[in-house]
C-alpha atoms as a PDB file:
ATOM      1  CA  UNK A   1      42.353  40.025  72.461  1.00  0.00           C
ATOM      2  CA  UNK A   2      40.641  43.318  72.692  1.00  0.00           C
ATOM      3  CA  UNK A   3      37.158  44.222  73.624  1.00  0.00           C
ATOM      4  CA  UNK A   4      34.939  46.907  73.900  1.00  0.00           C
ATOM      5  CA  UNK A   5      33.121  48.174  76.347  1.00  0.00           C
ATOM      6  CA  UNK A   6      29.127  48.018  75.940  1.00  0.00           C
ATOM      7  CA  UNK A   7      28.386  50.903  77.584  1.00  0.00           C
ATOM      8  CA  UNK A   8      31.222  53.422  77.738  1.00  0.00           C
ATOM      9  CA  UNK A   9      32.986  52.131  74.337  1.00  0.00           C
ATOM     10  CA  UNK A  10      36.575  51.905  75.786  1.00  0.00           C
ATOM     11  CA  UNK A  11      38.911  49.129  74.270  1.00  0.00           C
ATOM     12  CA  UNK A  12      40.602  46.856  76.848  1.00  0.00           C
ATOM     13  CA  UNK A  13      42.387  43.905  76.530  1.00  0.00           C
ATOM     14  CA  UNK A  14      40.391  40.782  77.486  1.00  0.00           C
ATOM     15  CA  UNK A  15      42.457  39.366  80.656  1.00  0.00           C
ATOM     16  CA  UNK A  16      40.318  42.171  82.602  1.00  0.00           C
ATOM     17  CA  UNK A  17      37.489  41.088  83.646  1.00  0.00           C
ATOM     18  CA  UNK A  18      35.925  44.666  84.348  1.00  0.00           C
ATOM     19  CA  UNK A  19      35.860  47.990  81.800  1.00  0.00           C
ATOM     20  CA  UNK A  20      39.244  49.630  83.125  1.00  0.00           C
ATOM     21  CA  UNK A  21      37.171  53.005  82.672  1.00  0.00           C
ATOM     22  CA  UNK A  22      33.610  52.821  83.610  1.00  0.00           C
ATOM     23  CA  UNK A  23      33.705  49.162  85.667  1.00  0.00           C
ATOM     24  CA  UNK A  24      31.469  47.460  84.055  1.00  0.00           C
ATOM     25  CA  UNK A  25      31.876  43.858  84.200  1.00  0.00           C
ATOM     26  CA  UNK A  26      32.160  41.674  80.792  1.00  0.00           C
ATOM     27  CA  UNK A  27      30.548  38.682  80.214  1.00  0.00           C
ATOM     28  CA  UNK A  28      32.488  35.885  81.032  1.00  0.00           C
ATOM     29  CA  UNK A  29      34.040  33.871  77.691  1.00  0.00           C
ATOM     30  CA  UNK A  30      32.645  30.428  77.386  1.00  0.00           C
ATOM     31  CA  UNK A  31      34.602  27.443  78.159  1.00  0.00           C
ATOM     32  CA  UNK A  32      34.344  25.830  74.768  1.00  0.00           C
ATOM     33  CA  UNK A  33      37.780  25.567  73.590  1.00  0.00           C
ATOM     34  CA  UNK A  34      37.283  24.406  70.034  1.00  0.00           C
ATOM     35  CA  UNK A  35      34.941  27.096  69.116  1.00  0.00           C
ATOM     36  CA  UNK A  36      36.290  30.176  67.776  1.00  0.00           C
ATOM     37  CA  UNK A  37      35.316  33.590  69.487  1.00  0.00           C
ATOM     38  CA  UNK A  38      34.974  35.189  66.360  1.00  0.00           C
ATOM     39  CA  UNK A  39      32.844  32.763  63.774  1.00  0.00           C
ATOM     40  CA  UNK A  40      32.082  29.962  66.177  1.00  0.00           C
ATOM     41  CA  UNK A  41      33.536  27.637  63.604  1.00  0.00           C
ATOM     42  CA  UNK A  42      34.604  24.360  65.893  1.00  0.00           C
ATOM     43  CA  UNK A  43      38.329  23.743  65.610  1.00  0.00           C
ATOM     44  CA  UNK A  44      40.696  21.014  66.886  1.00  0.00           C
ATOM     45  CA  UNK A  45      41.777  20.972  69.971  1.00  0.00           C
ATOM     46  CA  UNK A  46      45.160  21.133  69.640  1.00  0.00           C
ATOM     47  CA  UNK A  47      44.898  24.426  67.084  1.00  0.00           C
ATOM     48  CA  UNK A  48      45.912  27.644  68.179  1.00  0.00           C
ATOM     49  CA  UNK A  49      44.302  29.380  65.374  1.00  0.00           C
ATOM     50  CA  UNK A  50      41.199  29.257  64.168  1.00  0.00           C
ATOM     51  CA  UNK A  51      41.222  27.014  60.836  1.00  0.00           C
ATOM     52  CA  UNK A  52      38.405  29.161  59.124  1.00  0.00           C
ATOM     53  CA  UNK A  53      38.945  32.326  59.911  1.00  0.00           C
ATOM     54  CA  UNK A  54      42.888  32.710  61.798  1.00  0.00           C
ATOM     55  CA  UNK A  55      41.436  34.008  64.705  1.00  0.00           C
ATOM     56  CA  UNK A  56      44.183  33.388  67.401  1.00  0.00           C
ATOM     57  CA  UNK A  57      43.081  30.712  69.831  1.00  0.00           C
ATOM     58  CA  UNK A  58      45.567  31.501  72.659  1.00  0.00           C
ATOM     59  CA  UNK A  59      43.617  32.721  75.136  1.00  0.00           C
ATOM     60  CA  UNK A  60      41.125  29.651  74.934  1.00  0.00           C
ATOM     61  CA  UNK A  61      42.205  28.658  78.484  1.00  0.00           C
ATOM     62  CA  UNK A  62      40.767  32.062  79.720  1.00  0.00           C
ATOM     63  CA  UNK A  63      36.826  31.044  78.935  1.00  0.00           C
ATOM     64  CA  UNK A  64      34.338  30.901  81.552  1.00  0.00           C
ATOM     65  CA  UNK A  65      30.552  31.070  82.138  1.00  0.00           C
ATOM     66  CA  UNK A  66      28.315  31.101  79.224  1.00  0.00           C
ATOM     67  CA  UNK A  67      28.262  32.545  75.822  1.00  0.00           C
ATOM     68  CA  UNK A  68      28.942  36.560  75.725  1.00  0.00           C
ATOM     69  CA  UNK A  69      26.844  39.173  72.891  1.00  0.00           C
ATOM     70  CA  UNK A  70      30.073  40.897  73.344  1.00  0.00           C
ATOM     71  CA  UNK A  71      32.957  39.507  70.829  1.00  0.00           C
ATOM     72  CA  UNK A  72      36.446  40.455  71.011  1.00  0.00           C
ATOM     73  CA  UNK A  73      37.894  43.170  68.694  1.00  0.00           C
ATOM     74  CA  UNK A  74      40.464  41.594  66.253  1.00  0.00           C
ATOM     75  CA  UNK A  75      42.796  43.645  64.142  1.00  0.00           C
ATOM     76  CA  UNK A  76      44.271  41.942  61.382  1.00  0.00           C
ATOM     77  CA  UNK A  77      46.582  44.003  59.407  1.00  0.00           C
ATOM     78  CA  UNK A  78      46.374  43.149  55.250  1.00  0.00           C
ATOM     79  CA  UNK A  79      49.514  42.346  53.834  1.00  0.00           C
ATOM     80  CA  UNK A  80      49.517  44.051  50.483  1.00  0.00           C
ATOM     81  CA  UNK A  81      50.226  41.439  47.333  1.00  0.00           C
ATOM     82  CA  UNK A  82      53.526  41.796  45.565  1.00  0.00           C
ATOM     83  CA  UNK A  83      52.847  42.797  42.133  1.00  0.00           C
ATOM     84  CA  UNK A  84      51.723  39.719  39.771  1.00  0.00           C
ATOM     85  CA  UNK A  85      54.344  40.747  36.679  1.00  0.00           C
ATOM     86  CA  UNK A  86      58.019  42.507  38.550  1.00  0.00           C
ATOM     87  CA  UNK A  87      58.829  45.561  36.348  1.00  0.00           C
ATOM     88  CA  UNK A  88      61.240  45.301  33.101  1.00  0.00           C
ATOM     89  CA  UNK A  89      64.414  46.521  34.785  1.00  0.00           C
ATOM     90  CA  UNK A  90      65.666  49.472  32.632  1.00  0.00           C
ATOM     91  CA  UNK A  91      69.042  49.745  30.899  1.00  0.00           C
ATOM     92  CA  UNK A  92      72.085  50.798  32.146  1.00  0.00           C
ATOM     93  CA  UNK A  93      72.914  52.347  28.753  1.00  0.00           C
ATOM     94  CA  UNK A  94      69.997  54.071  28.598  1.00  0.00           C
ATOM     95  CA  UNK A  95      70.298  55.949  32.094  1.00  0.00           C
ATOM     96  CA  UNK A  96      74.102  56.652  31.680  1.00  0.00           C
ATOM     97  CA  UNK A  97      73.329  58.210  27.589  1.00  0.00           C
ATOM     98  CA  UNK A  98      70.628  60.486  29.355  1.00  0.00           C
ATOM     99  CA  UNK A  99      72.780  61.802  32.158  1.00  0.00           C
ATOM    100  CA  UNK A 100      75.732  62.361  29.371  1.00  0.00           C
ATOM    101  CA  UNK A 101      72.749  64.446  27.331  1.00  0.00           C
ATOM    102  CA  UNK A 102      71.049  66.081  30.383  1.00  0.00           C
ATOM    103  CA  UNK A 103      74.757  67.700  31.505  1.00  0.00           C
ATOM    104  CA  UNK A 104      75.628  68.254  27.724  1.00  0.00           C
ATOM    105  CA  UNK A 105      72.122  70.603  28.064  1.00  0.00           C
ATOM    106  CA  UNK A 106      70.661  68.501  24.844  1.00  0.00           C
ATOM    107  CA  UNK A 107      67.081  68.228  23.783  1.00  0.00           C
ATOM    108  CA  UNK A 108      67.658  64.104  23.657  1.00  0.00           C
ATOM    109  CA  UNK A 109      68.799  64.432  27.027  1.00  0.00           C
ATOM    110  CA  UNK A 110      65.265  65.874  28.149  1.00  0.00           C
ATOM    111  CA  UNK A 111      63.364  63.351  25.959  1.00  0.00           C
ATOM    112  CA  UNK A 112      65.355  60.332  28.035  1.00  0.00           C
ATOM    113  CA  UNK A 113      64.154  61.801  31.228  1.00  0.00           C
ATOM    114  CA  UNK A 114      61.157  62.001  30.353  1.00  0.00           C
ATOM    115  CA  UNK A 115      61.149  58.331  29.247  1.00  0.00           C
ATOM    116  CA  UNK A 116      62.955  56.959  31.905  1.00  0.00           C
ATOM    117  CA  UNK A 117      60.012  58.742  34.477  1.00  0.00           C
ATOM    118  CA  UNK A 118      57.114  56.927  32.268  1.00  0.00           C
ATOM    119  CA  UNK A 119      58.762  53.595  33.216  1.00  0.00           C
ATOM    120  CA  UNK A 120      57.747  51.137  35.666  1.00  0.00           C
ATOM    121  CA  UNK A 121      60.530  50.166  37.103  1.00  0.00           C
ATOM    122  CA  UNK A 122      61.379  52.607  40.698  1.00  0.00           C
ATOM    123  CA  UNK A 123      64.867  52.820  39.504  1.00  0.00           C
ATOM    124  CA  UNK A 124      64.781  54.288  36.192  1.00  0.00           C
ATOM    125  CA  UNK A 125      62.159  57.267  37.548  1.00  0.00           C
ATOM    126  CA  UNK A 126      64.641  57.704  39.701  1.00  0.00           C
ATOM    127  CA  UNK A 127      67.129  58.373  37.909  1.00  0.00           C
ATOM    128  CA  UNK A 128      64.635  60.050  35.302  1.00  0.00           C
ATOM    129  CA  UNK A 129      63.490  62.858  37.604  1.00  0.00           C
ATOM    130  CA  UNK A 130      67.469  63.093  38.564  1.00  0.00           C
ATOM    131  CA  UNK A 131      68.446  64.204  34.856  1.00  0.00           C
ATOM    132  CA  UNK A 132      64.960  66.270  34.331  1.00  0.00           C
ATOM    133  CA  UNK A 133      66.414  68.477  37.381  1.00  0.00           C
ATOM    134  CA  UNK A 134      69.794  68.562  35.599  1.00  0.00           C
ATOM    135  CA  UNK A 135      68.037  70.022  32.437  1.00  0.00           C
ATOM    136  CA  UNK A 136      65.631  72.350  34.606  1.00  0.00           C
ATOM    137  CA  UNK A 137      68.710  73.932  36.326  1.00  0.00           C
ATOM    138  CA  UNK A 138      70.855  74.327  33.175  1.00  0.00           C
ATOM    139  CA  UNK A 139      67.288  76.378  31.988  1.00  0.00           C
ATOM    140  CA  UNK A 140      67.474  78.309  35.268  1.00  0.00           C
ATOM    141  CA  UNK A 141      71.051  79.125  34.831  1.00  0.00           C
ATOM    142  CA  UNK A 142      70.653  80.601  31.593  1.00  0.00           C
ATOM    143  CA  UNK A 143      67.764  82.399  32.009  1.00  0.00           C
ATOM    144  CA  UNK A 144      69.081  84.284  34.699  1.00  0.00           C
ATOM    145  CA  UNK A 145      72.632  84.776  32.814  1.00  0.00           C
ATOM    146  CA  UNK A 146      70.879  86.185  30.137  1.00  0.00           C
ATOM    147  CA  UNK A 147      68.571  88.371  32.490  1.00  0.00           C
ATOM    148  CA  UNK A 148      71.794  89.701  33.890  1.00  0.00           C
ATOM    149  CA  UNK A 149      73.249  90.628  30.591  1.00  0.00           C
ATOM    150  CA  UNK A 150      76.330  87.732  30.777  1.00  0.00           C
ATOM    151  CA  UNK A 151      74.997  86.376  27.877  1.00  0.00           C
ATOM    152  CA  UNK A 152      74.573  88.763  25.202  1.00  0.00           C
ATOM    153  CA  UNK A 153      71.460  88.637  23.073  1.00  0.00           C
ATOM    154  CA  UNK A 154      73.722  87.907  19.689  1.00  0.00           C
ATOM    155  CA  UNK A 155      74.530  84.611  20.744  1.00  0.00           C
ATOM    156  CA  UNK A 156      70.482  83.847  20.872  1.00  0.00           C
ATOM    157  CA  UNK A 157      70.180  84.483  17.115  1.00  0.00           C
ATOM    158  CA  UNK A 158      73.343  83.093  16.408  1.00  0.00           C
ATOM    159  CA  UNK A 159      72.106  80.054  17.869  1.00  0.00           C
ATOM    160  CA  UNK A 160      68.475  79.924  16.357  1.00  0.00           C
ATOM    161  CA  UNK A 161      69.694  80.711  13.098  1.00  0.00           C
ATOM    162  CA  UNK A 162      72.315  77.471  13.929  1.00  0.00           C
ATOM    163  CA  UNK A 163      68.939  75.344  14.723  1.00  0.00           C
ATOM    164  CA  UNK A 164      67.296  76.775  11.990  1.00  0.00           C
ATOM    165  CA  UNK A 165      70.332  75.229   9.839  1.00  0.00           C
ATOM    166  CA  UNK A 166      71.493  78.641   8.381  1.00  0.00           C
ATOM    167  CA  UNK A 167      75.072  78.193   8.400  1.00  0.00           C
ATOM    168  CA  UNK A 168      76.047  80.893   6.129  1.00  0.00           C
ATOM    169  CA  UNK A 169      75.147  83.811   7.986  1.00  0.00           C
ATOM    170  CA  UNK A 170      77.597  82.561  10.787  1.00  0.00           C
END
């Protein structure tokens, strides 16, 4: 167990009988065995925990003198609770259609990342922010083509009017 120091604050553990910094001497633990340190709750004697609070109870055979003010510092570390309902795994189809779409540079393909990165389930964002990344680049790539002059501006129009469902002007 840990304890503090009264009057300089320092932790040290509790086999020292004396503040390692400033020397002052701790009260000495009482002898009662059953008791816990922390809640004075009275236990069995054969427990090495305390059955109230799960204070540890191991260094019971270390008490002596009377009753201390000062009680040990105890750090318990919380275990975080798993999740009551596990996450709907998603699809295998549905991640393999939106990395076909996201390379193929379609709109579908962005709406299936998108989806896939609202989902629950660690696997499918995943994969989700893989193919919006895909899409992103293939936007990067053309913009600066275009920028450059590679792609010439006719092939814009030629593709809004496509979009636009004019097919007779092509």
């Amino acid at each position: 167990m840990i304890r503090r120091c009264p009057q300089c604050g320092t932790a040290s553990d509790d086999i020292y009988g004396f503040c390692i910094r400033c020397g002052y001497e701790y009260p000495k633990i009482p002898q009662d065995q059953s008791a816990c340190p922390l809640c004075g709750y009275p236990n069995p004697d054969e427990a090495d925990f305390c059955v109230k609070c799960g204070t540890p109870l191991l260094f019971k055979s270390q008490f002596e003198g009377a009753h201390t003010a000062v009680k040990p510092i105890i750090i318990k570390k919380e275990i975080a609770a798993e999740p009551a309902v596990t996450p709907k795994k998603t699809s295998r189809f549905v991640i393999y259609l939106g990395y076909i779409l996201s390379i193929l540079g379609s709109i579908i393909g962005l709406i299936i990342a998108i989806y896939l990165i609202t989902r629950k389930d660690p696997n499918a964002k995943k994969h989700g922010y893989i193919q919006l990344a895909i899409i992103i680049f293939y936007i990067v790539l053309i913009a600066v083509l275009y920028s450059m002059g590679a792609i010439p501006p006719e092939i814009i129009t030629q593709y809004r009017q496509l979009l636009a469902g004019n097919f007779t002007s092509l």
